[in-house]
C-alpha atoms as a PDB file:
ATOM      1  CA  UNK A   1       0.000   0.000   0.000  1.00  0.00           C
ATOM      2  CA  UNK A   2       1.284   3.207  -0.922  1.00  0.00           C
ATOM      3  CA  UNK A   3       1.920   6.345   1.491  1.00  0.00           C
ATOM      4  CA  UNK A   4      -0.626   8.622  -0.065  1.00  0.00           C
ATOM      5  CA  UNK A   5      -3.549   5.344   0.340  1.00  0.00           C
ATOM      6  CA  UNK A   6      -2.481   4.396   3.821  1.00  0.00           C
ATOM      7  CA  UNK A   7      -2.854   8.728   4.773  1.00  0.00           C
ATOM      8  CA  UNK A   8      -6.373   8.370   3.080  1.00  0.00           C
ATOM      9  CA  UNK A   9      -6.952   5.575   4.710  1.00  0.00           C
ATOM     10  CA  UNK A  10      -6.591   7.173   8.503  1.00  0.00           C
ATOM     11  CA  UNK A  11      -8.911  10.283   8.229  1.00  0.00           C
ATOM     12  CA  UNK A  12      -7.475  12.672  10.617  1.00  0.00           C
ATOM     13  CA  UNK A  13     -10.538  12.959  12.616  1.00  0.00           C
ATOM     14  CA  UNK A  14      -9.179   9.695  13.820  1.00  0.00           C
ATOM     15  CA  UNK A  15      -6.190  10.599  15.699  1.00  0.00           C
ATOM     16  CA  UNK A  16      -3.480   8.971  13.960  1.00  0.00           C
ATOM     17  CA  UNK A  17      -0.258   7.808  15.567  1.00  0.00           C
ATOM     18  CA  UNK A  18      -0.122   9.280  19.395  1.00  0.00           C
ATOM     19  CA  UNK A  19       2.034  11.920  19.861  1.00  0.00           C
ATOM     20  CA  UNK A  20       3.503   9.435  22.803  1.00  0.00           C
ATOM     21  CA  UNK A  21       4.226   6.833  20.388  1.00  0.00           C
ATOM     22  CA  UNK A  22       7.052   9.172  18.821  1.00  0.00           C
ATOM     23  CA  UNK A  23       8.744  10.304  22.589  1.00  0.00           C
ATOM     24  CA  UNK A  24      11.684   7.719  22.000  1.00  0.00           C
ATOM     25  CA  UNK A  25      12.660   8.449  18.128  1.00  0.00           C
ATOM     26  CA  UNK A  26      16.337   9.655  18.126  1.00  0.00           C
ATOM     27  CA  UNK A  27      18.309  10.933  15.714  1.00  0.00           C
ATOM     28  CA  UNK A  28      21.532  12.893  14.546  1.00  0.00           C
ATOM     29  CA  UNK A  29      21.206  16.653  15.365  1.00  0.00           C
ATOM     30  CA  UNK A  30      20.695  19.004  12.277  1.00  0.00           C
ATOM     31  CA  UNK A  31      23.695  21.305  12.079  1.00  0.00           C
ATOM     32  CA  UNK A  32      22.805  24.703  11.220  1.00  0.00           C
ATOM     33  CA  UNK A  33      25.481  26.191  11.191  1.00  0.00           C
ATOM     34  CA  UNK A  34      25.928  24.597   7.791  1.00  0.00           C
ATOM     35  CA  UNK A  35      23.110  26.598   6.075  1.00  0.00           C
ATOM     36  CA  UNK A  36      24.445  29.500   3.694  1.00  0.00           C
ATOM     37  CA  UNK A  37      20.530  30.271   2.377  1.00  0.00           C
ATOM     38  CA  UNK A  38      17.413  29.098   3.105  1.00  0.00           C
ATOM     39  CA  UNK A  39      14.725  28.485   0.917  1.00  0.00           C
ATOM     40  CA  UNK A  40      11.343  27.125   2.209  1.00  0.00           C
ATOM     41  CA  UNK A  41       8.813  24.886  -0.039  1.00  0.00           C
ATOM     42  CA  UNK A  42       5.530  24.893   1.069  1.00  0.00           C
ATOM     43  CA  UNK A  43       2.610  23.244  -0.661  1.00  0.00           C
ATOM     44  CA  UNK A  44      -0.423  25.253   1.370  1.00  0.00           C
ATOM     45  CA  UNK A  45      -0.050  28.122   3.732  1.00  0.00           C
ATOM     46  CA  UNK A  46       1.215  26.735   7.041  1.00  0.00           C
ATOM     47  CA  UNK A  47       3.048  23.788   6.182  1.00  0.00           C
ATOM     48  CA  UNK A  48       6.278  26.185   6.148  1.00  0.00           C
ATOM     49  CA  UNK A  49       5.453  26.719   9.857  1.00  0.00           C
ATOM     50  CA  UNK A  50       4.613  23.177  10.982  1.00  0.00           C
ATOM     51  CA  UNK A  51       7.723  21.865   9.001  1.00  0.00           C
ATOM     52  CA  UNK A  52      10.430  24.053   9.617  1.00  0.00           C
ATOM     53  CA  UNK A  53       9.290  27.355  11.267  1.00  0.00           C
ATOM     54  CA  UNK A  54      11.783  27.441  14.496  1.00  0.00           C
ATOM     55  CA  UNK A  55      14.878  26.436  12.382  1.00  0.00           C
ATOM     56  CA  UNK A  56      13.733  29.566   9.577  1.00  0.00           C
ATOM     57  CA  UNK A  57      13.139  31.788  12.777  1.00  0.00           C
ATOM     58  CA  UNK A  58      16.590  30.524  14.313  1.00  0.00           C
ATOM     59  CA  UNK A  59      18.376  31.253  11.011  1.00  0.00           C
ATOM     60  CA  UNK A  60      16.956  34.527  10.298  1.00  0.00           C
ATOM     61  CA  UNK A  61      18.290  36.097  13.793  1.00  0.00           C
ATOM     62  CA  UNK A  62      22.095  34.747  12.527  1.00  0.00           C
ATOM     63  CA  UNK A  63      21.920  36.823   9.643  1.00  0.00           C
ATOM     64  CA  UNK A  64      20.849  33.863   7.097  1.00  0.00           C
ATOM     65  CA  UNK A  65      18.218  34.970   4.137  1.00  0.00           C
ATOM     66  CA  UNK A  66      15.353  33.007   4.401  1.00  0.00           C
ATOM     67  CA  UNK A  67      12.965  32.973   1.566  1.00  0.00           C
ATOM     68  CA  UNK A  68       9.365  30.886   1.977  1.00  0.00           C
ATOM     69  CA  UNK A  69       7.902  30.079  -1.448  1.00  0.00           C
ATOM     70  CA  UNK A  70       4.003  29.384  -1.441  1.00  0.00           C
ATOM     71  CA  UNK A  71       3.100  27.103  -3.929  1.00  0.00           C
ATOM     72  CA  UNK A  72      -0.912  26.935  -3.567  1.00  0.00           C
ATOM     73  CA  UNK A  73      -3.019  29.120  -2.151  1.00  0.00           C
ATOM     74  CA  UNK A  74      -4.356  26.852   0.222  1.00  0.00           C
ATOM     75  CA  UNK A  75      -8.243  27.634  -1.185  1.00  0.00           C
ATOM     76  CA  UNK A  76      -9.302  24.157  -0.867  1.00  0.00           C
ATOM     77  CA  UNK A  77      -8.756  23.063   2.372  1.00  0.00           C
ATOM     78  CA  UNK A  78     -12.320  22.784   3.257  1.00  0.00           C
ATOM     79  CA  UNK A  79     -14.414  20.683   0.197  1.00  0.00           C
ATOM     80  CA  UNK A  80     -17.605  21.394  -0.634  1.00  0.00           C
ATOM     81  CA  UNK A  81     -16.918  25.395  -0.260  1.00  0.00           C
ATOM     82  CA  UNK A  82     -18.585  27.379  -2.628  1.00  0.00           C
ATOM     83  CA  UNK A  83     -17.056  29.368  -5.613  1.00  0.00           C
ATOM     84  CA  UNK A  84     -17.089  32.561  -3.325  1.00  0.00           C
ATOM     85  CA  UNK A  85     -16.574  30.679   0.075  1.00  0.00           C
ATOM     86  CA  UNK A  86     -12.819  29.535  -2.131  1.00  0.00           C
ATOM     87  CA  UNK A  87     -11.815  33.121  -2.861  1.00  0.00           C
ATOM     88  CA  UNK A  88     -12.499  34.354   0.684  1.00  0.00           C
ATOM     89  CA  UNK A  89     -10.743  31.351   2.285  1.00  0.00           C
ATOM     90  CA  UNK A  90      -7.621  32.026  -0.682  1.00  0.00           C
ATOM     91  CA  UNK A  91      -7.394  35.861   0.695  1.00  0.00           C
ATOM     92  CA  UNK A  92      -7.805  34.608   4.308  1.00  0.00           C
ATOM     93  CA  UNK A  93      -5.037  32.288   3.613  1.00  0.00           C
ATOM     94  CA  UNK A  94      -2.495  34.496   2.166  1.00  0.00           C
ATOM     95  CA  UNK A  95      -2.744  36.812   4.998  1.00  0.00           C
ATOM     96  CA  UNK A  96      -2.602  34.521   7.484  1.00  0.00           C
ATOM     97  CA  UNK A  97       0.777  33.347   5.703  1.00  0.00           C
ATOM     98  CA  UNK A  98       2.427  36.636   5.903  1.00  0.00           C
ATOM     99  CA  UNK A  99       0.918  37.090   9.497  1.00  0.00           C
ATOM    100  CA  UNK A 100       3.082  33.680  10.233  1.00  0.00           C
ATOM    101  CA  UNK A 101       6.143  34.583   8.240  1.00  0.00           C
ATOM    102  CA  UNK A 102       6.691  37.913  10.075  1.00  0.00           C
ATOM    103  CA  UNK A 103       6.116  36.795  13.197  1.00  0.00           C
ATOM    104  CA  UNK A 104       8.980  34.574  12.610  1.00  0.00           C
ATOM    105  CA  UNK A 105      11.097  36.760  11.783  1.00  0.00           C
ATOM    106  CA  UNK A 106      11.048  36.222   7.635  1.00  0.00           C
ATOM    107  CA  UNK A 107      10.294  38.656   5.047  1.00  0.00           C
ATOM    108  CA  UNK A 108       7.481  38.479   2.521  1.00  0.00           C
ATOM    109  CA  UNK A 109       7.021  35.260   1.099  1.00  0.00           C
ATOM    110  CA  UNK A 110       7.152  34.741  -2.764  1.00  0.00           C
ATOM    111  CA  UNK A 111       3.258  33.199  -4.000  1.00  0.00           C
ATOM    112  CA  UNK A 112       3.597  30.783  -6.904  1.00  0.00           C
ATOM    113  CA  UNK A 113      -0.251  30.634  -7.203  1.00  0.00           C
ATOM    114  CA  UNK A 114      -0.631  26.859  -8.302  1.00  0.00           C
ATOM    115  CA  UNK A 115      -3.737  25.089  -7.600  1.00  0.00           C
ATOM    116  CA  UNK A 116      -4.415  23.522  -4.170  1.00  0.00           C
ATOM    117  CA  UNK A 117      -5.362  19.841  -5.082  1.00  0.00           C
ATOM    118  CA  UNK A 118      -3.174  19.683  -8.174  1.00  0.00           C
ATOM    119  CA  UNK A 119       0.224  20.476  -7.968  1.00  0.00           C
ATOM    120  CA  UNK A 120       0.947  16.632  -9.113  1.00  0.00           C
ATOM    121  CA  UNK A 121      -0.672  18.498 -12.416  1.00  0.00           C
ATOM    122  CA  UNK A 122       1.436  20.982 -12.729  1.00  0.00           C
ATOM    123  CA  UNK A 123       4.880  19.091 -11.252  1.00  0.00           C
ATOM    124  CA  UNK A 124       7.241  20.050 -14.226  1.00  0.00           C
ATOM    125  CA  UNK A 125       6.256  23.825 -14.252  1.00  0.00           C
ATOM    126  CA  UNK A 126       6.644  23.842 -10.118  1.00  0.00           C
ATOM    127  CA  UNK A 127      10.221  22.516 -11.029  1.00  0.00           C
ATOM    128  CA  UNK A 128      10.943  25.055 -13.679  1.00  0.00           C
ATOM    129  CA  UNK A 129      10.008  27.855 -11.276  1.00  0.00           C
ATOM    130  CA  UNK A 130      12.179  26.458  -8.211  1.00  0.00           C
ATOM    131  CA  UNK A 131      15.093  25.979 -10.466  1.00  0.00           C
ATOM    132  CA  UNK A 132      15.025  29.175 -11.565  1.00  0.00           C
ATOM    133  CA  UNK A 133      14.545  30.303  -8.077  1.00  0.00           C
ATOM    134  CA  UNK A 134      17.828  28.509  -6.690  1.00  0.00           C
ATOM    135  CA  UNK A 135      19.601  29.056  -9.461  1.00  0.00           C
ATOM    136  CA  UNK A 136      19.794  32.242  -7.999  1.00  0.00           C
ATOM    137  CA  UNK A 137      21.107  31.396  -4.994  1.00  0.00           C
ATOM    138  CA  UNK A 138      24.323  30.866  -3.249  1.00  0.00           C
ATOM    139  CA  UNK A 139      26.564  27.558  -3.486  1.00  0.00           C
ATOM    140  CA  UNK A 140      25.195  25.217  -0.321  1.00  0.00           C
ATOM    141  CA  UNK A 141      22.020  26.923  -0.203  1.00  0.00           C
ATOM    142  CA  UNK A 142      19.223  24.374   1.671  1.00  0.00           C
ATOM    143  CA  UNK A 143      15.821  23.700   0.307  1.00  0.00           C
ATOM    144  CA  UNK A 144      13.700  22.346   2.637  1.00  0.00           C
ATOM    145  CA  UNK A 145      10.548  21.194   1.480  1.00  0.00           C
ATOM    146  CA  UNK A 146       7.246  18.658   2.309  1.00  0.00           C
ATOM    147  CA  UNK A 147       8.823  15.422   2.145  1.00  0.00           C
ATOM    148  CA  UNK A 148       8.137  13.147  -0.847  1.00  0.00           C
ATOM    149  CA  UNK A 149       6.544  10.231   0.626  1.00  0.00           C
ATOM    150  CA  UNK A 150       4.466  12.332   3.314  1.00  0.00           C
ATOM    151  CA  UNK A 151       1.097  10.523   1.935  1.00  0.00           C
ATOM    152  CA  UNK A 152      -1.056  14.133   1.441  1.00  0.00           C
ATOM    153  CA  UNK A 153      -0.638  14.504  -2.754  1.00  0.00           C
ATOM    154  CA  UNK A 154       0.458  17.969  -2.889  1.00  0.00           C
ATOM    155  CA  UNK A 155       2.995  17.287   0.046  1.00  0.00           C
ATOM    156  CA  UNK A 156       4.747  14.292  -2.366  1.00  0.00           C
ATOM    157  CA  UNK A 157       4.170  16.495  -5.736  1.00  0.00           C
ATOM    158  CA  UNK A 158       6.068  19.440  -4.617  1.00  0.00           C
ATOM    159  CA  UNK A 159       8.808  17.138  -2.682  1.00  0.00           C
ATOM    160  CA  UNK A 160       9.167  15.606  -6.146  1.00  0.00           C
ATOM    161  CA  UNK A 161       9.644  18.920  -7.915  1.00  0.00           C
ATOM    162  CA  UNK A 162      11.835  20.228  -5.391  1.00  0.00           C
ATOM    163  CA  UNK A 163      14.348  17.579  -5.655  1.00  0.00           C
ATOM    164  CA  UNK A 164      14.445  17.574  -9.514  1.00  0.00           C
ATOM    165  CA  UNK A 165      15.299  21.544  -9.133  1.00  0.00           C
ATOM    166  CA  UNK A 166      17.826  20.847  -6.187  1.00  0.00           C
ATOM    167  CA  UNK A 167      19.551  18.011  -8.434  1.00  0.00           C
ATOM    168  CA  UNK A 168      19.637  20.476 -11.335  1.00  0.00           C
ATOM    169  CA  UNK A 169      20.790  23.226  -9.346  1.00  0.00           C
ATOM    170  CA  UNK A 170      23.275  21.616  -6.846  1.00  0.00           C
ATOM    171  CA  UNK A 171      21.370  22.764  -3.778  1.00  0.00           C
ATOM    172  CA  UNK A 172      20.992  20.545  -1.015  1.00  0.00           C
ATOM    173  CA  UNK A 173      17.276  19.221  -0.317  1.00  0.00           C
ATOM    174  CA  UNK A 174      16.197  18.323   2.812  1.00  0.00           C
ATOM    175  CA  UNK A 175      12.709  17.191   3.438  1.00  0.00           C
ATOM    176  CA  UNK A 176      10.182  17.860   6.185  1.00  0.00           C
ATOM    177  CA  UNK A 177       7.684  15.425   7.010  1.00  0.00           C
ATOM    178  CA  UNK A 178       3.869  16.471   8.464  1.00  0.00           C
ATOM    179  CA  UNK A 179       1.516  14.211   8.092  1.00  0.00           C
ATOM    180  CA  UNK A 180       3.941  11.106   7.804  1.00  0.00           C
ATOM    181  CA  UNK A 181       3.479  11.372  11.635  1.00  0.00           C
ATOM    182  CA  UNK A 182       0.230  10.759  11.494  1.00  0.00           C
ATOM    183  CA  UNK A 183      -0.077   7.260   9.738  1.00  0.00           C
ATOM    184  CA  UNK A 184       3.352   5.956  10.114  1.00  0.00           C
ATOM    185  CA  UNK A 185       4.406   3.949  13.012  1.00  0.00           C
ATOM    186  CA  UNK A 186       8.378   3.815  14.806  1.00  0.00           C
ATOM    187  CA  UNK A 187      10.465   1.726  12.771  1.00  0.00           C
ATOM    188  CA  UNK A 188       7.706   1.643  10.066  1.00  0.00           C
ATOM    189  CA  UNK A 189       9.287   0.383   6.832  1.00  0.00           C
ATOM    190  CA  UNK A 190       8.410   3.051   4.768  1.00  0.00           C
ATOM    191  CA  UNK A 191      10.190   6.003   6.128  1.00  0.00           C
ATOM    192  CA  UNK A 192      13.670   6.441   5.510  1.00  0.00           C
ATOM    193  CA  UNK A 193      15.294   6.777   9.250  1.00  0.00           C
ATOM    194  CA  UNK A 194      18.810   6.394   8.124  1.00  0.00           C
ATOM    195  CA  UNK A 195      18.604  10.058   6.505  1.00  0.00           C
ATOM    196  CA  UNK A 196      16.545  11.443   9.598  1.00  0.00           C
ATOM    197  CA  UNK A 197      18.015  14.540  11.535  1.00  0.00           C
ATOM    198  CA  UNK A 198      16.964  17.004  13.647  1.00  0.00           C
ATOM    199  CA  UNK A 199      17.078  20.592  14.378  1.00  0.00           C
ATOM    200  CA  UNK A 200      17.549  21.468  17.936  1.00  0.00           C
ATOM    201  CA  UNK A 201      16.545  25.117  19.151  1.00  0.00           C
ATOM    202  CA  UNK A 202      16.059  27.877  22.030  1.00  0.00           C
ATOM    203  CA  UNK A 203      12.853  28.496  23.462  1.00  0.00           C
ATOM    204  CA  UNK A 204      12.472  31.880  22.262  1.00  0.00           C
ATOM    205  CA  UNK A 205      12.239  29.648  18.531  1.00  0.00           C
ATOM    206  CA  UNK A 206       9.594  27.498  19.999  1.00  0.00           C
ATOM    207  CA  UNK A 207       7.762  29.991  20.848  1.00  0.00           C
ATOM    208  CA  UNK A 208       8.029  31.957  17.590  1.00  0.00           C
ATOM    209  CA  UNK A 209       6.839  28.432  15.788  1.00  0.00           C
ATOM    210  CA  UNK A 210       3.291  28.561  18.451  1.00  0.00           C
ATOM    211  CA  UNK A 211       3.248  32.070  18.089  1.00  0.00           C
ATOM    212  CA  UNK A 212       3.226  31.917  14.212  1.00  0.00           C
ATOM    213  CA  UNK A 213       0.864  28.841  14.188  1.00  0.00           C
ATOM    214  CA  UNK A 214      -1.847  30.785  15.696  1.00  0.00           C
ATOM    215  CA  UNK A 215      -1.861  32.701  12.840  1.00  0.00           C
ATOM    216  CA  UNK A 216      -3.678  29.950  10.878  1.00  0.00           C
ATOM    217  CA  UNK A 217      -7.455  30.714  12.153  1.00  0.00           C
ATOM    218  CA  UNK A 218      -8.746  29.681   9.723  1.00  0.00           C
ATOM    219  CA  UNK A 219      -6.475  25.692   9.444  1.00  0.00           C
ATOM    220  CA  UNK A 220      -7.229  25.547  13.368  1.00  0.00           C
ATOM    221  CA  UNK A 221     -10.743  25.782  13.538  1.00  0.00           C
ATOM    222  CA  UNK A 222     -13.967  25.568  11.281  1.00  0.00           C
ATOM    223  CA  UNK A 223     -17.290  26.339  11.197  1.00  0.00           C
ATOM    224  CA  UNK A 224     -18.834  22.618  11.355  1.00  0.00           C
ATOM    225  CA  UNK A 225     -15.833  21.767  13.789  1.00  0.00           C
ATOM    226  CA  UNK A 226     -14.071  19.757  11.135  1.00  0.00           C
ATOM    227  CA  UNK A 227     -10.543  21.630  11.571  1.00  0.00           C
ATOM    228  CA  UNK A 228      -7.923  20.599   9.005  1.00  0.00           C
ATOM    229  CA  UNK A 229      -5.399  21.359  12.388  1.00  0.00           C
ATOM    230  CA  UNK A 230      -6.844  20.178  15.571  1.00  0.00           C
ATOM    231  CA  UNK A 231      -5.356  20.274  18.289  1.00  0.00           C
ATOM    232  CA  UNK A 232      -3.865  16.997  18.640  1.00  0.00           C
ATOM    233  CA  UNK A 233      -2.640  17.304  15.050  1.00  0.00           C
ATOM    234  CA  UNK A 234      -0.501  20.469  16.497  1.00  0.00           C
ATOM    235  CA  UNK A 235       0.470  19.347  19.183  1.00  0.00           C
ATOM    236  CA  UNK A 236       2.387  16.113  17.930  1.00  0.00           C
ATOM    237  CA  UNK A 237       4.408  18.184  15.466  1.00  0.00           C
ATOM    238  CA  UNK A 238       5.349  20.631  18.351  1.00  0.00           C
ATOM    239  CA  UNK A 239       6.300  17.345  20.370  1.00  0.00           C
ATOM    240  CA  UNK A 240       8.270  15.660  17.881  1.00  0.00           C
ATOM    241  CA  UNK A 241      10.114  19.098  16.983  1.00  0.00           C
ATOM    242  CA  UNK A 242      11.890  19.512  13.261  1.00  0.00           C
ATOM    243  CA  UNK A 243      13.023  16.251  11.857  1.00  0.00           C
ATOM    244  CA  UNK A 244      14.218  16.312   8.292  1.00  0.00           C
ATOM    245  CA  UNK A 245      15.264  13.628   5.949  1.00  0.00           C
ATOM    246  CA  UNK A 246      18.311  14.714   4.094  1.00  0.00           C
END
């Protein structure tokens, strides 16, 4: 069974993997010191936080540019919105992202506009546009982006995009995984541990990452109740800290 069927197949309602379950994973410690440039992939609004938003925050007080790149606009988090209920929750979404990114620290954040649901779609033209991106960019500079076997579709399609324009552009690529958490099991088969690290940081990052998070209002609760982030879903990621498969 693939990633992406066994995510389907635990609807987050559910609970997923306890946040307990994760206490004793151990790994090498990310070093940070290694980081020349910083550019952040993130498939919807939020997942830049979740992923990686106390190591951005961390790296913007040294002095290192960090640059988050917003591939969707996050407008269809909720299914079943209507036309107009999509635009409001796209405009809700983008402020909300530069609410998060300047609470941590990080200056605007570039908007590649693709469209939530399909960015397997449009993988090759994501590609193009990173590449060009990095190309731009210093010799060593880190791309850290949804990791490619994270089971959500967008989360794998822009993983896969990122590493084609990080292998045509020399950067290194290190991937962030969200919702792998929530189906996968320790010493589950289908995540790569060998290549896990993680970041280690200061309070005053952790609490730039919460504060930032709380800019998602709209991710953290609904209107029916049916939050894409409740608070379970938060609070494992903030338990488990940022790993990264590199």
């Amino acid at each position: 069974m693939s990633n992406a069927m066994r995510f389907a197949a635990r609807p987050i309602a559910g609970g997923g993997t306890p946040a307990a379950a994760w206490a004793g994973i151990a790994c090498p410690v990310l070093d940070l010191t290694d980081c020349p440039e910083l550019i952040v992939v993130a498939p919807h609004p939020d997942d830049e936080t979740l992923g990686f938003g106390a190591t951005s925050a961390a790296l913007a007080r040294r002095g290192v540019r960090v640059q988050v790149v917003s591939v969707t606009d996050g407008g269809a988090a909720y299914p079943g919105c209507s036309p107009r209920q999509r635009r409001c929750l796209q405009q809700r979404r983008r402020r909300e992202l530069e609410c998060a990114v300047e609470t941590l620290g990080l200056p605007t954040p570039i908007h590649l506009d693709l469209p939530d649901g399909d960015v397997a779609g449009c993988r090759s033209e994501l590609a193009d546009r990173l590449a060009d991106l990095l190309a731009d960019s210093p010799d060593g500079t880190w791309c850290a982006v949804t990791w490619r076997g994270d089971g959500h579709p967008d989360h794998e399609a822009a993983g896969w995009a990122a590493a084609e324009a990080a292998a045509r552009t020399g950067t290194v690529l290190l991937e962030y995984p969200l919702w792998m958490w929530h189906w996968a099991e320790p010493g589950d088969d289908a995540v790569p541990w060998s290549r896990m690290q993680q970041a280690r940081h200061q309070a005053w990052a952790k609490d730039r990452k919460v504060r930032a998070i709380g800019c998602y209002a709209s991710q953290l609760d609904s209107p029916d109740g049916d939050a894409v982030l409740p608070p379970f879903v938060v609070d494992r990621l903030l338990r488990v800290g940022e790993v990264v498969f590199r």
